[in-house]
C-alpha atoms as a PDB file:
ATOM      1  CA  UNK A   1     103.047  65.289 134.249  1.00  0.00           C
ATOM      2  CA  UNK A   2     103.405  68.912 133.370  1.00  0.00           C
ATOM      3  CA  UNK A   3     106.320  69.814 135.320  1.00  0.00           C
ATOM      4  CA  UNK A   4     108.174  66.610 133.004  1.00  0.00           C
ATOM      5  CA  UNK A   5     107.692  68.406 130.065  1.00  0.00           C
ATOM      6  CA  UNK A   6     108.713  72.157 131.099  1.00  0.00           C
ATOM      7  CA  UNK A   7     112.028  70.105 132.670  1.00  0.00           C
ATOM      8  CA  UNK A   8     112.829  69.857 128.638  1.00  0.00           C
ATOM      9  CA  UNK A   9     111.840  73.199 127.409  1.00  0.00           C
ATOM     10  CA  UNK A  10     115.654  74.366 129.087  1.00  0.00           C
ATOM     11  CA  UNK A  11     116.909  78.397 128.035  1.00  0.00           C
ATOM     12  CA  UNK A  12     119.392  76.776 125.677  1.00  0.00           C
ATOM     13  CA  UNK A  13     116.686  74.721 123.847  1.00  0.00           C
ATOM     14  CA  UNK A  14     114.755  77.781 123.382  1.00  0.00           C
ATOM     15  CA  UNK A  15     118.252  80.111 121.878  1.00  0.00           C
ATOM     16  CA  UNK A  16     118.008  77.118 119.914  1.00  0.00           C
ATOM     17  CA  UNK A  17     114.780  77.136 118.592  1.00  0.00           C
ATOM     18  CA  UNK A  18     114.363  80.655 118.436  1.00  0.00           C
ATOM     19  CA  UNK A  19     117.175  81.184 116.142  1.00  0.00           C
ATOM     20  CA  UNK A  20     116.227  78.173 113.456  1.00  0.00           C
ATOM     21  CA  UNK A  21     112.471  79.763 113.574  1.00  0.00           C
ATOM     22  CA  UNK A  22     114.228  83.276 112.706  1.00  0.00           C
ATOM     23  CA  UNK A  23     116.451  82.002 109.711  1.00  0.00           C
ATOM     24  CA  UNK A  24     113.806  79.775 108.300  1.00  0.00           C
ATOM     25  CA  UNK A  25     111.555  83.601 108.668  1.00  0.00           C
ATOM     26  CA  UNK A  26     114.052  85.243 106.768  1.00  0.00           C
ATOM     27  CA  UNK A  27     114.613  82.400 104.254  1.00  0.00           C
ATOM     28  CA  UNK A  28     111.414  82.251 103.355  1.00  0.00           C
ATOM     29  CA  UNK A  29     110.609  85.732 102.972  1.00  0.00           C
ATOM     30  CA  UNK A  30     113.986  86.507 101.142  1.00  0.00           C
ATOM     31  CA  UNK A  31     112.731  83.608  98.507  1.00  0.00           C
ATOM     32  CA  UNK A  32     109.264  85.035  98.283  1.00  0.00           C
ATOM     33  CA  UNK A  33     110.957  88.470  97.352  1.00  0.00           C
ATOM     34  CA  UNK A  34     113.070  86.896  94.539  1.00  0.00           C
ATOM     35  CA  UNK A  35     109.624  85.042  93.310  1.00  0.00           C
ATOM     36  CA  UNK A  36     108.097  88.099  92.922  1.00  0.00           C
ATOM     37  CA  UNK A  37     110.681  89.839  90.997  1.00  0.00           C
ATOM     38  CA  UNK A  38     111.515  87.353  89.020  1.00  0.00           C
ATOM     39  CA  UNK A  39     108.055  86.245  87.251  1.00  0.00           C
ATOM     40  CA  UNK A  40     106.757  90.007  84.968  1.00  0.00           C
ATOM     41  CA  UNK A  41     103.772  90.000  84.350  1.00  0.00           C
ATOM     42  CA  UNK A  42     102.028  91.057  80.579  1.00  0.00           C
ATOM     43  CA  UNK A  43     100.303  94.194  80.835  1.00  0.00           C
ATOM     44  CA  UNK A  44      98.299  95.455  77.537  1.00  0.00           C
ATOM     45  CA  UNK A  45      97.403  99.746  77.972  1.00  0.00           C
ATOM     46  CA  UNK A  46      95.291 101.716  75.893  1.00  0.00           C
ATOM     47  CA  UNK A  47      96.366 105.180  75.333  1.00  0.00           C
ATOM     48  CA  UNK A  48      93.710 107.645  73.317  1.00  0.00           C
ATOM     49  CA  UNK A  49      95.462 111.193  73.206  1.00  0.00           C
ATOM     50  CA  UNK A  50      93.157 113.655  72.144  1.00  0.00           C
ATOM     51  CA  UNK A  51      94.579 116.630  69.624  1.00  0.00           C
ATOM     52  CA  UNK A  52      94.238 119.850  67.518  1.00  0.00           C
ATOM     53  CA  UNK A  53      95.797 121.742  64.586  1.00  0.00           C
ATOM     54  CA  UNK A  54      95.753 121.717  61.221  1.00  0.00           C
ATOM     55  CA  UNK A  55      97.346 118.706  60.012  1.00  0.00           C
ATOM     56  CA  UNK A  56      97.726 116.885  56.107  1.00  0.00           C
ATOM     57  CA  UNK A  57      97.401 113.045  55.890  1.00  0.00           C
ATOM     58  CA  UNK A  58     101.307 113.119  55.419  1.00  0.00           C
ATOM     59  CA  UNK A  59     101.549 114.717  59.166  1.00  0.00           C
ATOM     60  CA  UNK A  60      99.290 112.219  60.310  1.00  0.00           C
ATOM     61  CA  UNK A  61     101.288 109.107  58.710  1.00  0.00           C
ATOM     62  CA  UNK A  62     104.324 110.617  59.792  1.00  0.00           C
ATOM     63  CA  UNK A  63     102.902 110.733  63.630  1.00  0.00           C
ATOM     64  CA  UNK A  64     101.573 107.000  62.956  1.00  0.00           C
ATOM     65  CA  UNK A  65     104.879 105.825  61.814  1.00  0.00           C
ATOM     66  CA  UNK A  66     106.801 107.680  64.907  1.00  0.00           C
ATOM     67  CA  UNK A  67     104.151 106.143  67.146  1.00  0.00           C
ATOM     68  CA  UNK A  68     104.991 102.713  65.961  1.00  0.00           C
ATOM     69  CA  UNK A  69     108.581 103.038  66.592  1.00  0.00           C
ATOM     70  CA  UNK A  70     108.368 103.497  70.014  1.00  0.00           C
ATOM     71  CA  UNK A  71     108.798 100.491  72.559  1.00  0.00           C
ATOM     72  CA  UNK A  72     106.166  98.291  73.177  1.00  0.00           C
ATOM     73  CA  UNK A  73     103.603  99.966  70.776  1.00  0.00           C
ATOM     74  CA  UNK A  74     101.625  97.427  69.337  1.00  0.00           C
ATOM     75  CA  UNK A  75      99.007  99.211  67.500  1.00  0.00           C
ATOM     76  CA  UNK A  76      98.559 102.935  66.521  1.00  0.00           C
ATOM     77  CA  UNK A  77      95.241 104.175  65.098  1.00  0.00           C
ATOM     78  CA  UNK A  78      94.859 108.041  64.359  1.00  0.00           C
ATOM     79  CA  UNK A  79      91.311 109.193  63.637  1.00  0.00           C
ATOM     80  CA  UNK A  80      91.219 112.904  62.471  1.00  0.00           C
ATOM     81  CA  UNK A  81      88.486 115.193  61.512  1.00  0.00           C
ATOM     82  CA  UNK A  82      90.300 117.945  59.043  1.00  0.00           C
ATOM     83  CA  UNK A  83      86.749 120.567  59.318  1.00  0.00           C
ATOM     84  CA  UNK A  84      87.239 120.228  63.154  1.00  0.00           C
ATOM     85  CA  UNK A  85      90.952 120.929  63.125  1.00  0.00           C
ATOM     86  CA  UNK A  86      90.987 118.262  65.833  1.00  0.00           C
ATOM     87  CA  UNK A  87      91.641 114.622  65.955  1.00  0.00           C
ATOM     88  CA  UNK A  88      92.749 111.302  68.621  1.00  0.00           C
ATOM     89  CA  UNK A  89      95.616 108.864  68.015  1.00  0.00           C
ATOM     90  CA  UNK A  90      94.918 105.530  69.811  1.00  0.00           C
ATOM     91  CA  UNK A  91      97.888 103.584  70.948  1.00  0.00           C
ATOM     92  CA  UNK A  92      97.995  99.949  72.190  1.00  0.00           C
ATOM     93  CA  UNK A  93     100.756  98.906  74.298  1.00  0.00           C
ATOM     94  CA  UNK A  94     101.877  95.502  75.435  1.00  0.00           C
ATOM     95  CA  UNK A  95     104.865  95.574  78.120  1.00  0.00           C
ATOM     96  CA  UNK A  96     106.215  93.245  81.555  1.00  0.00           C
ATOM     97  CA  UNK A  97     106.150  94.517  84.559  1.00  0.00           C
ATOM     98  CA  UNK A  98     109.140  96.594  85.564  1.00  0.00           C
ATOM     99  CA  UNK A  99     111.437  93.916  87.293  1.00  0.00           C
ATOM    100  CA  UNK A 100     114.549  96.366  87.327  1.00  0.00           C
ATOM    101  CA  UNK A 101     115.785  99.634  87.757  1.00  0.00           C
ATOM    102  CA  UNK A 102     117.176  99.242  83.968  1.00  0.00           C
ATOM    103  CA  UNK A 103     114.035  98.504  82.568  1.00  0.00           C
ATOM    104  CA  UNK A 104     112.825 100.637  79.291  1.00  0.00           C
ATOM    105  CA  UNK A 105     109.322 100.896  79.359  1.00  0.00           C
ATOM    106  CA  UNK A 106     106.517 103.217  77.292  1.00  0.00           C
ATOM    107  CA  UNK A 107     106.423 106.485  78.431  1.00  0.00           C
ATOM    108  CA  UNK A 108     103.041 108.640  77.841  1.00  0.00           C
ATOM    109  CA  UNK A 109     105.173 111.304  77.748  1.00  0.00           C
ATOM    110  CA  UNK A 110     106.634 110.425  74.348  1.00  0.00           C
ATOM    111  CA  UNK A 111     103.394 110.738  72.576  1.00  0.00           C
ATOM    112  CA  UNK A 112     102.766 114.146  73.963  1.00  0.00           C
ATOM    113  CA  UNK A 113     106.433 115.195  72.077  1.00  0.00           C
ATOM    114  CA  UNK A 114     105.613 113.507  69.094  1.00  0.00           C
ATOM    115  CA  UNK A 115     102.517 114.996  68.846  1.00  0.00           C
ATOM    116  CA  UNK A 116     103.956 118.376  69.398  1.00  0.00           C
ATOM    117  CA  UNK A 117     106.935 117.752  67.363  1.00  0.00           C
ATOM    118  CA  UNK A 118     104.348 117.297  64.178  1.00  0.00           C
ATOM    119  CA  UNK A 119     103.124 120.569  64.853  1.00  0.00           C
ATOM    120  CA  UNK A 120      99.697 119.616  66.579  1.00  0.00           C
ATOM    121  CA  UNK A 121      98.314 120.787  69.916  1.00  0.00           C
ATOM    122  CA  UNK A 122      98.003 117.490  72.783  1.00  0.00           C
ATOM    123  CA  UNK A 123      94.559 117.778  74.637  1.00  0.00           C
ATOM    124  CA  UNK A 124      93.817 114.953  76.540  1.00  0.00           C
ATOM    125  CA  UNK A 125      95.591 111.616  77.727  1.00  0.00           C
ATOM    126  CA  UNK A 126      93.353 109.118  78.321  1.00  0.00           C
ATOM    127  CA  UNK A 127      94.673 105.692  79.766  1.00  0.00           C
ATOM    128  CA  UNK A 128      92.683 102.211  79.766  1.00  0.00           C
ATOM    129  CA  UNK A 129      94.278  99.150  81.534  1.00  0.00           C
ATOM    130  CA  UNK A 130      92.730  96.768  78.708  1.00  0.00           C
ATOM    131  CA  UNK A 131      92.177  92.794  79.885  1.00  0.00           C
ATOM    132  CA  UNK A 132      94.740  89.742  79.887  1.00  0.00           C
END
């Protein structure tokens, strides 16, 4: 009874069979790849950037209003304590997933030059990956 059904499995059946289990492999992984990179997902940061330097409410409204400007800033909250000469600017940012090489997303980085570019000394970059 054996021996009838190894007389079927012949070499050419199994080129056969081989190859359609290798395209469907590659079909189903290519489509699982294209899944992925199609769906971005919502990601909300929280950024608290510690600073120092003397700085008027006019400098700090100025750095809030830069702040906001920037892509994917949601929310900007400065808190600054003028007899400590120090203060922290809380940013909230909501942005996808990168699904592209092309993709413009927040960069940290752009805080630290605004901050500088008002004159004030960056401390401290916190980051908090905040829940969906």
């Amino acid at each position: 009874m054996l021996v009838n059904y190894l007389t079927i499995i012949t070499p050419s059946f199994m080129n056969t069979f081989l190859r359609v289990a290798l395209i469907c492999l590659v079909f189903s992984f290519f489509s699982f790849q294209l899944k992925a990179q199609s769906k971005p997902t919502l990601i909300k940061t929280k950024y608290a950037y510690t600073f120092s330097g003397e700085a008027s409410s006019t400098t700090i409204e100025n750095l809030t209003q830069e702040i906001l400007n920037l892509k994917g800033v949601t929310a900007c909250k400065p808190v600054f304590k003028p007899e400590q000469n120090k203060g922290q600017i809380i940013v909230f940012v909501e942005e996808y997933t990168r699904t592209s090489e092309g993709d413009v997303l927040f960069e940290p980085t752009d805080l630290k030059k605004i901050i500088i570019k008002n004159g004030l000394l960056p401390d401290e970059l916190i980051t908090e990956e905040q829940p969906k």
